[in-house]
Protein backbone atom coordinates (compact mmCIF):
# COMPACT_ATOMS: atom_id res chain seq x y z
CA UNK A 1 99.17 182.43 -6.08
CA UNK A 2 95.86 181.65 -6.92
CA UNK A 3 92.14 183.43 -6.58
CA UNK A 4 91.42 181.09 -3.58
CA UNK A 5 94.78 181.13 -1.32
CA UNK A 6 94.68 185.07 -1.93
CA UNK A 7 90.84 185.17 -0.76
CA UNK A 8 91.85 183.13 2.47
CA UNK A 9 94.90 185.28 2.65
CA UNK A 10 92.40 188.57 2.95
CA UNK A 11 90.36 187.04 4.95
CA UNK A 12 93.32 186.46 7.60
CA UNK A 13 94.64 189.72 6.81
CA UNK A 14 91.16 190.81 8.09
CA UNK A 15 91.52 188.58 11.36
CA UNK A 16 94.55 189.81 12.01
CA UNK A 17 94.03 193.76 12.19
CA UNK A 18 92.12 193.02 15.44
CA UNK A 19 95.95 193.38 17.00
CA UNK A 20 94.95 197.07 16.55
CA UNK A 21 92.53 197.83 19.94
CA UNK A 22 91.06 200.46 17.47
CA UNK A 23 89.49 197.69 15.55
CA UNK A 24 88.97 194.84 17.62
CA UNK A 25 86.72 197.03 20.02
CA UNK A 26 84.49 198.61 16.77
CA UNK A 27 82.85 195.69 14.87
CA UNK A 28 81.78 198.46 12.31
CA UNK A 29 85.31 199.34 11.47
CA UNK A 30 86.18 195.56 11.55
CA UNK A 31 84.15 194.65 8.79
CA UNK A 32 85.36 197.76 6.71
CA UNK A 33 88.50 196.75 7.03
CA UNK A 34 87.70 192.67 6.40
CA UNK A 35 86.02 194.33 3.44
CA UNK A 36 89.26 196.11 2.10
CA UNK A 37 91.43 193.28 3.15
CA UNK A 38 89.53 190.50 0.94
CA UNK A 39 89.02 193.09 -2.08
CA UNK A 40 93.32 194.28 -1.94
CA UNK A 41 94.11 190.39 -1.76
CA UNK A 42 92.78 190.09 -5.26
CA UNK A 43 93.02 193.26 -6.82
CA UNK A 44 96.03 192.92 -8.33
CA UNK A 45 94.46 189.99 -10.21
CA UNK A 46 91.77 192.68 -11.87
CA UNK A 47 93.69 192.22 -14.73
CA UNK A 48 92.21 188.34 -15.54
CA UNK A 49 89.47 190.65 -17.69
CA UNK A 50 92.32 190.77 -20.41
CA UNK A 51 91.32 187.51 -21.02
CA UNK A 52 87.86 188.59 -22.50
CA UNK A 53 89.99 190.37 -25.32
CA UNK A 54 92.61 187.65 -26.36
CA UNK A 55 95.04 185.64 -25.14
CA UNK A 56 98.49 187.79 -26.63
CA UNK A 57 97.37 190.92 -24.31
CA UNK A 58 96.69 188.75 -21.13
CA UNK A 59 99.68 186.88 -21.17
CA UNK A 60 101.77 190.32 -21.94
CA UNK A 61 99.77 192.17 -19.27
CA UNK A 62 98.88 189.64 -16.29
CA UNK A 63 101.23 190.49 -13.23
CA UNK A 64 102.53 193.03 -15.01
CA UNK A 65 101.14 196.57 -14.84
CA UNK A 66 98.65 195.77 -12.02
CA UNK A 67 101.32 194.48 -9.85
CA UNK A 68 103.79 197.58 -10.28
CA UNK A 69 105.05 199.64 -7.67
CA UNK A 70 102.55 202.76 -8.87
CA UNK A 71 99.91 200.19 -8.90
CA UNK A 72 100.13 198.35 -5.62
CA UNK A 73 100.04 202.17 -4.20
CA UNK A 74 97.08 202.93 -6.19
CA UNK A 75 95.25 199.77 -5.38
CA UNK A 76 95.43 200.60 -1.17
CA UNK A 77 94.42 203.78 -1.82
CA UNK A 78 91.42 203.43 -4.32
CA UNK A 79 89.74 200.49 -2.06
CA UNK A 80 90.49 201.96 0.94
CA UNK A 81 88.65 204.97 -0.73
CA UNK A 82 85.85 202.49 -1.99
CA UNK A 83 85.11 201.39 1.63
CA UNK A 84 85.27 204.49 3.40
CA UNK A 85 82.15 205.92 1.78
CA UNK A 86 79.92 203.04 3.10
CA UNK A 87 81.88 204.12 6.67
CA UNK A 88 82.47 208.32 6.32
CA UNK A 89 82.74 207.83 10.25
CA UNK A 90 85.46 205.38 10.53
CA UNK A 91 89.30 205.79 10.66
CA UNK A 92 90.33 205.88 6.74
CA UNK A 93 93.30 205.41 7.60
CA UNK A 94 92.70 201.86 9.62
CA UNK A 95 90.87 200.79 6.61
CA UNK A 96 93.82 202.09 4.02
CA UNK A 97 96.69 200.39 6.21
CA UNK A 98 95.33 197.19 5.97
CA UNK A 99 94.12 196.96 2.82
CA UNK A 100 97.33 198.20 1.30
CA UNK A 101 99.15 195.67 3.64
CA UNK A 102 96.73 192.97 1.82
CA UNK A 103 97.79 194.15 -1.82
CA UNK A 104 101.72 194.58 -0.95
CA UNK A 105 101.21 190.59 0.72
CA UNK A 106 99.61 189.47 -3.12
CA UNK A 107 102.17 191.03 -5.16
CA UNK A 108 105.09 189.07 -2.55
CA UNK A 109 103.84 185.75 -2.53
CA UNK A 110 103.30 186.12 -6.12
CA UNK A 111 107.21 186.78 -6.81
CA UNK A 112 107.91 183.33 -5.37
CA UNK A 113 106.25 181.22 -8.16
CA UNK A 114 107.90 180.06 -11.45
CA UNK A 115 105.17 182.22 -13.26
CA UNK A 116 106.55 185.59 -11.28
CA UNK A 117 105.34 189.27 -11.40
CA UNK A 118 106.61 192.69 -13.02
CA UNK A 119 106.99 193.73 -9.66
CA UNK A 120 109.85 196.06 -10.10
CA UNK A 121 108.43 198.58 -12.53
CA UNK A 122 108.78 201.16 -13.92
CA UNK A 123 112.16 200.54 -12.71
CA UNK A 124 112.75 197.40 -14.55
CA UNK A 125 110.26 195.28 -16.58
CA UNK A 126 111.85 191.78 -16.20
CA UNK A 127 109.86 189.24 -14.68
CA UNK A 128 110.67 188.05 -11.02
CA UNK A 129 109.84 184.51 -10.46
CA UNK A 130 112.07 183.05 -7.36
CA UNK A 131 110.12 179.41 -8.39
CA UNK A 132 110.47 178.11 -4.77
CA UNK A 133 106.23 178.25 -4.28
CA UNK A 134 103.86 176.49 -6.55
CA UNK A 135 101.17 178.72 -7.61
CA UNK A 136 98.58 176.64 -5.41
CA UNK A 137 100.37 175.40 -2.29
CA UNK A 138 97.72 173.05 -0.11
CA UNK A 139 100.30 173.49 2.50
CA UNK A 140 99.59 177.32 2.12
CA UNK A 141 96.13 176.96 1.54
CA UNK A 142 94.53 174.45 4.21
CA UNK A 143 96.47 176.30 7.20
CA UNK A 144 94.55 179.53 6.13
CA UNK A 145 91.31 177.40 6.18
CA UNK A 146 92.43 175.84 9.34
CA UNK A 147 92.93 178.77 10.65
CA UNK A 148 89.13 180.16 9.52
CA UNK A 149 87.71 177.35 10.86
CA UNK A 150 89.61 177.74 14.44
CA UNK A 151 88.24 181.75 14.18
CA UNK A 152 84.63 180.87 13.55
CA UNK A 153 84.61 177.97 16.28
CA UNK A 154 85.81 181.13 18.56
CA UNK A 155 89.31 181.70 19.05
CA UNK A 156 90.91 184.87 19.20
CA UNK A 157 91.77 186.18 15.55
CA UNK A 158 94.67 187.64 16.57
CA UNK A 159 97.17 185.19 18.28
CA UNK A 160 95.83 182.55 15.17
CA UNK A 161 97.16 184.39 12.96
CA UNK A 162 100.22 185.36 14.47
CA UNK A 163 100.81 181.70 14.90
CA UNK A 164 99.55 180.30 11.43
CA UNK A 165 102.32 183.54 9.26
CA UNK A 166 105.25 182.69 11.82
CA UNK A 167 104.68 178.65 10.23
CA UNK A 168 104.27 180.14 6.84
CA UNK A 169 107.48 182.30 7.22
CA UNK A 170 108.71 179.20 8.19
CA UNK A 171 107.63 177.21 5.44
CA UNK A 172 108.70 179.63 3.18
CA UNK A 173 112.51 179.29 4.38
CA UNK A 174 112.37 175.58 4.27
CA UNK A 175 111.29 175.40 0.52
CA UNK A 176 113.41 178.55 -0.29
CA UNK A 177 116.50 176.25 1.12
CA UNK A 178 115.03 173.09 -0.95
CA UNK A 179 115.65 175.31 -4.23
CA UNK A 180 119.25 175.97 -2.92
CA UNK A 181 120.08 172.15 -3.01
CA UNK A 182 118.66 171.65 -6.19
CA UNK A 183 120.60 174.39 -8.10
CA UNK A 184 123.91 173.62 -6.25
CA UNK A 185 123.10 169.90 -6.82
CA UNK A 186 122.74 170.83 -11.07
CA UNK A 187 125.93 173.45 -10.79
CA UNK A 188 127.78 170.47 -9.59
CA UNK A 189 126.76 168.02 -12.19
CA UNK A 190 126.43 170.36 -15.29
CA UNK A 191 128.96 172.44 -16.62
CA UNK A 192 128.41 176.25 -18.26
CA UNK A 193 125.52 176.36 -16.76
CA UNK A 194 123.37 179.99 -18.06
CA UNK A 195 120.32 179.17 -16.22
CA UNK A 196 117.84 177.10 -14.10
CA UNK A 197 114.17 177.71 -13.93
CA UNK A 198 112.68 175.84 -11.10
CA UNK A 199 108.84 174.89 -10.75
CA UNK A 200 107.40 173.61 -7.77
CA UNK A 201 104.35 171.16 -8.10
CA UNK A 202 101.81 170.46 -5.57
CA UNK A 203 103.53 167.22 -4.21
CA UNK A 204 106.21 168.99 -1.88
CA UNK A 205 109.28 166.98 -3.12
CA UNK A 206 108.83 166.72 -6.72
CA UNK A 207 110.07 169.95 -8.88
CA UNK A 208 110.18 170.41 -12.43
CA UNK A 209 113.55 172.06 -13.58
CA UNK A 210 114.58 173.84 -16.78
CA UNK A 211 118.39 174.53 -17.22
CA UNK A 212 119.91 176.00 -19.94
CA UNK A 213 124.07 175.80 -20.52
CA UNK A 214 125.71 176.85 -23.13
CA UNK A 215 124.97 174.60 -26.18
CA UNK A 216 122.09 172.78 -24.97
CA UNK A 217 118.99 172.52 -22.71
CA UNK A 218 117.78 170.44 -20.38
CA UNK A 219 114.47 169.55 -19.00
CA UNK A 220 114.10 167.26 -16.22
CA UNK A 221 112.11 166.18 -12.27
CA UNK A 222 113.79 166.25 -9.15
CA UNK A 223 111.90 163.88 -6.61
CA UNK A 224 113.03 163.69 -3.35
CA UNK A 225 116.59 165.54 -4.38
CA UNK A 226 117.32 162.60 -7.17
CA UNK A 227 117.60 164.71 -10.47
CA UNK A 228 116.65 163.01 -13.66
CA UNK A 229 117.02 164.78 -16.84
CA UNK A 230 113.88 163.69 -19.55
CA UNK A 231 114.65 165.66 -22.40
CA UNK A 232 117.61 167.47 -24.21
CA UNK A 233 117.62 169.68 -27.22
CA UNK A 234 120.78 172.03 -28.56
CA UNK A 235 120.38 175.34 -28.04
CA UNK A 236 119.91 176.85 -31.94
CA UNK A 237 119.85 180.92 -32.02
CA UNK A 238 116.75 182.38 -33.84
CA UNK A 239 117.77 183.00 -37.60
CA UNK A 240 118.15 186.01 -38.97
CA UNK A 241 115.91 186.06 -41.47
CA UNK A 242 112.61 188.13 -43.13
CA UNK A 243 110.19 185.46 -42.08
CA UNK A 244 111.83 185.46 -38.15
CA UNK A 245 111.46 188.89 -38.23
CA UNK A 246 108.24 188.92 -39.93
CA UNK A 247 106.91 186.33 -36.90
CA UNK A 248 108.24 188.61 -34.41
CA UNK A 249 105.88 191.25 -35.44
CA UNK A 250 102.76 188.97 -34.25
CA UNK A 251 100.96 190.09 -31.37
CA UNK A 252 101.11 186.32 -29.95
CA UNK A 253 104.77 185.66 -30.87
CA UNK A 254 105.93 189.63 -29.25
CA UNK A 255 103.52 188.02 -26.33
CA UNK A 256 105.17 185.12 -26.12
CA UNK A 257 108.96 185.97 -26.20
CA UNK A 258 108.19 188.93 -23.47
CA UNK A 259 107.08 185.95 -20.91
CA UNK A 260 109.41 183.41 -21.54
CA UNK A 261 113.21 182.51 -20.76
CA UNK A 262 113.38 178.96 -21.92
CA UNK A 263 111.86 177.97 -25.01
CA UNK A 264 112.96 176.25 -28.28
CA UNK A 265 111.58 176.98 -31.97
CA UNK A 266 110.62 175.06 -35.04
CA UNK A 267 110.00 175.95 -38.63
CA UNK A 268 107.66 173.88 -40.17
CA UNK A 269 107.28 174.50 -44.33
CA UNK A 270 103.84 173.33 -45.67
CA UNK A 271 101.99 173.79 -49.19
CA UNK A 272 100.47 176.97 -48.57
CA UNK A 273 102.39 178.81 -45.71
CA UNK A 274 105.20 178.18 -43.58
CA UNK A 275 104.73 177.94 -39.84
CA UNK A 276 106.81 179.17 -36.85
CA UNK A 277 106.62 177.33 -33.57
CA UNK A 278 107.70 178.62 -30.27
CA UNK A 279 107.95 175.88 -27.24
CA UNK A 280 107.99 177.11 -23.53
CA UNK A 281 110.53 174.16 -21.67
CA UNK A 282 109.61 175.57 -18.37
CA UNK A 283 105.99 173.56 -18.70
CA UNK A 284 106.36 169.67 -18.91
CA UNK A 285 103.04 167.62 -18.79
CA UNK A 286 102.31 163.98 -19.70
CA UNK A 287 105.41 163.98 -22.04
CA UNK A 288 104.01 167.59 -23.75
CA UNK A 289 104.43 170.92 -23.61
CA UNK A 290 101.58 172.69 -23.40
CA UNK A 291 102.57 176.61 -23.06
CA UNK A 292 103.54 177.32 -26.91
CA UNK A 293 103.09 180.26 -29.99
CA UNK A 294 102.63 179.90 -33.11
CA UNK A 295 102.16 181.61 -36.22
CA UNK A 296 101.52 180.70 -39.98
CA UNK A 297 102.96 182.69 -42.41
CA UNK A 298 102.41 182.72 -46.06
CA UNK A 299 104.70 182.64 -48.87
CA UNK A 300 104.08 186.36 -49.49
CA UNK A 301 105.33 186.49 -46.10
CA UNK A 302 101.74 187.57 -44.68
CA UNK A 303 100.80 186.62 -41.55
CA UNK A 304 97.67 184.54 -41.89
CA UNK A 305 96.87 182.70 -38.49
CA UNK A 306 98.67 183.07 -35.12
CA UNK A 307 97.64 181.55 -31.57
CA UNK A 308 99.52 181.61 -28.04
CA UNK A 309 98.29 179.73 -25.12
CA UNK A 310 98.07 176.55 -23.50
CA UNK A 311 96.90 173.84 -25.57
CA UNK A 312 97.46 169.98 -24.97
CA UNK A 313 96.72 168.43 -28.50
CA UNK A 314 97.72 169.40 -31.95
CA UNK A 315 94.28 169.16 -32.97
CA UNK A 316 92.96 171.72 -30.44
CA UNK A 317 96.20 174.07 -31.43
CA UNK A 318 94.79 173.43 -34.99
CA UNK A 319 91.34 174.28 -34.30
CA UNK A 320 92.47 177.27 -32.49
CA UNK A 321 94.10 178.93 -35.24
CA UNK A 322 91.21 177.79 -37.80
CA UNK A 323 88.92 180.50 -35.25
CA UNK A 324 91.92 183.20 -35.45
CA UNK A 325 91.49 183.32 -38.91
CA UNK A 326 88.26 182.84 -39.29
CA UNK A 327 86.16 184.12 -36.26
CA UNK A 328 82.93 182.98 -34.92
C-alpha cells in the first residue's frame, strides 16, 4: 500500500490495542505502543533509501528483503526494543505484540497489490502479488480517516476499530471475488491461457489486465465486467545470442527481468551502438508504457548506457541515459 494508508493503518493499530485493559487504563503505555504501532506500519518500507543509490537496486530490493519472514520478525522486535528504552517501566511485551502485529498487517495488505512482496523468503523468492487491491485504495484509506476523526471527536477506540477491519475484511472479499469473475470471464473467452496479471485502479470497477497465452499477449480494461482488449503483440522468446546475454549482465536489465512477468523486448540497431529495450505490459497509461529497461550496447559489445524506471517520454528516457553515462 502506500506511506499514507500504512500511517493511518498504525495509527488504528494503536487505537485498537486499548481492547487490552492493560493499555487502555495506562496512557503512558498507550502512547508507547501508538509509538511502535505507527513506526512497524512503515518499517518495512525503510527500504525506499535504495532509491538514493539508483534505481536497478531499489527496484531489485523494495518489498523484498525488508518484507521477509526473518525481517518482519526482526522489525517487531527492534522497535519494540526502540520504544521500550523511553518506557524501561512498561510491559515490553505490550509494546512488542502490537508493533509486530502492525509490521505482519504491512507486509499482508501489501501481497494483495499487482506490485506484490517477497514475502515468502528465504523459502522462495518469487514475488506474490494477488492484484485484487490497488496500491492506494480511497475506499481503504478515508474509512481509516473516518475512523480518526470519529476517535478524536471521542468515541471509544476500540469498538471503531473493530467495526471499521470487520468492513475492510469485508471489502477485501468483495474485490477478491471481483478478480474471480474477471479471470473466469478471460479463461472463457481466451484459449491456452499461461497467465493473467490483474491491476486494480482507483475507480473500483475499472481494472487493467495483462494475459499472456501461448503465442501472444494481450493487454486490455475491464470496466464494469465488459473486457476490452487494446493491444496485442506475439509472444517472441529472447534470442540466444552474445549481445542478449551481454544485456543480461546490466544491473538495470538483471533488475528488471527479476520484477517482471509480462514484458516484451525490442532491438533497436543505430550508428554507434545497438540498443535493447525491455517493456513491462502490466503498466498501461495514456496509450504508453511507462515501466521499461533499457540498455545501449556498442558494437564491441560494451555496455555504454543503461536506465530502468518509469519514464513517460522518449525524450526523458533519452535524457536519462545521457546522465548514466555521463554523470552530473
Amino acid at each position: 500500500m502506500d506511506t499514507g494508508t500504512h500511517i493511518v493503518m498504525g495509527v488504528a493499530l494503536g487505537g485498537l490495542a486499548t481492547i487490552d485493559p492493560v493499555i487502555q487504563t495506562d496512557p503512558v503505555l498507550f502512547n508507547a505502543v501508538l509509538v511502535g504501532t505507527i513506526a512497524g506500519s512503515h518499517a518495512p518500507d525503510f527500504d525506499t533509501i535504495l532509491k538514493l543509490k539508483n534505481n536497478a537496486t531499489y527496484i531489485r530490493h523494495h518489498r523484498g528483503i525488508t518484507h521477509s519472514i526473518p525481517a518482519v520478525l526482526m522489525w517487531g522486535v527492534l522497535i519494540a526494543s526502540i520504544v521500550h528504552l523511553f518506557v524501561l517501566e512498561k510491559s515490553f511485551f505490550h509494546i512488542w505484540q502490537w508493533t509486530a502485529i502492525a509490521v505482519i498487517i504491512h507486509v499482508l495488505v501489501d501481497i494483495f497489490n499487482a506490485y506484490g512482496t517477497q514475502a515468502y523468503r528465504p523459502f522462495s523468492n518469487r514475488w506474490v502479488a494477488y492484484g485484487f487491491i490497488n496500491t492506494f485504495d480511497p475506499y481503504i484509506f478515508f474509512l481509516h480517516i473516518a475512523g480518526i476523526a470519529a476517535w478524536a471527536l471521542g468515541a471509544n477506540p476500540a469498538f471503531i476499530w473493530v467495526v471499521i477491519y470487520s468492513v475492510i475484511l469485508l471489502y477485501y472479499v468483495k474485490r477478491y471475488m471481483d478478480k474471480r469473475f474477471i479471470v473466469k470471464k478471460i479463461h472463457d473467452y481466451f484459449s491456452e491461457v499461461e497467465q493473467i496479471t490483474t491491476s486494480p485502479t482507483i475507480k473500483q470497477n475499472y481494472w487493467r489486465v495483462a494475459i499472456t497465452t501461448k503465442d501472444r499477449f494481450y493487454v486490455g480494461v475491464v470496466d464494469n465486467n465488459h473486457i476490452e482488449i487494446i493491444d496485442e503483440f506475439h509472444r517472441v522468446p529472447l534470442p540466444d545470442t552474445e549481445l542478449i546475454e551481454v544485456a543480461k549482465t546490466d544491473k538495470n536489465i538483471a533488475a528488471f527481468l527479476s520484477f517482471s512477468p509480462v514484458y516484451r523486448w525490442e532491438i533497436n540497431e543505430y550508428k554507434d551502438y545497438t540498443e535493447v529495450r525491455f517493456i513491462d505490459l502490466r503498466y498501461r497509461s495514456k496509450g504508453h508504457y511507462p515501466f521499461v529497461a533499457v540498455v545501449q550496447i556498442d558494437d564491441s559489445l560494451r555496455i555504454t548506457s543503461s536506465y530502468t524506471g518509469w519514464i513517460f517520454s522518449e525524450r526523458k528516457l533519452q535524457n536519462k541515459l545521457y546522465v548514466e553515462e555521463n554523470p552530473i
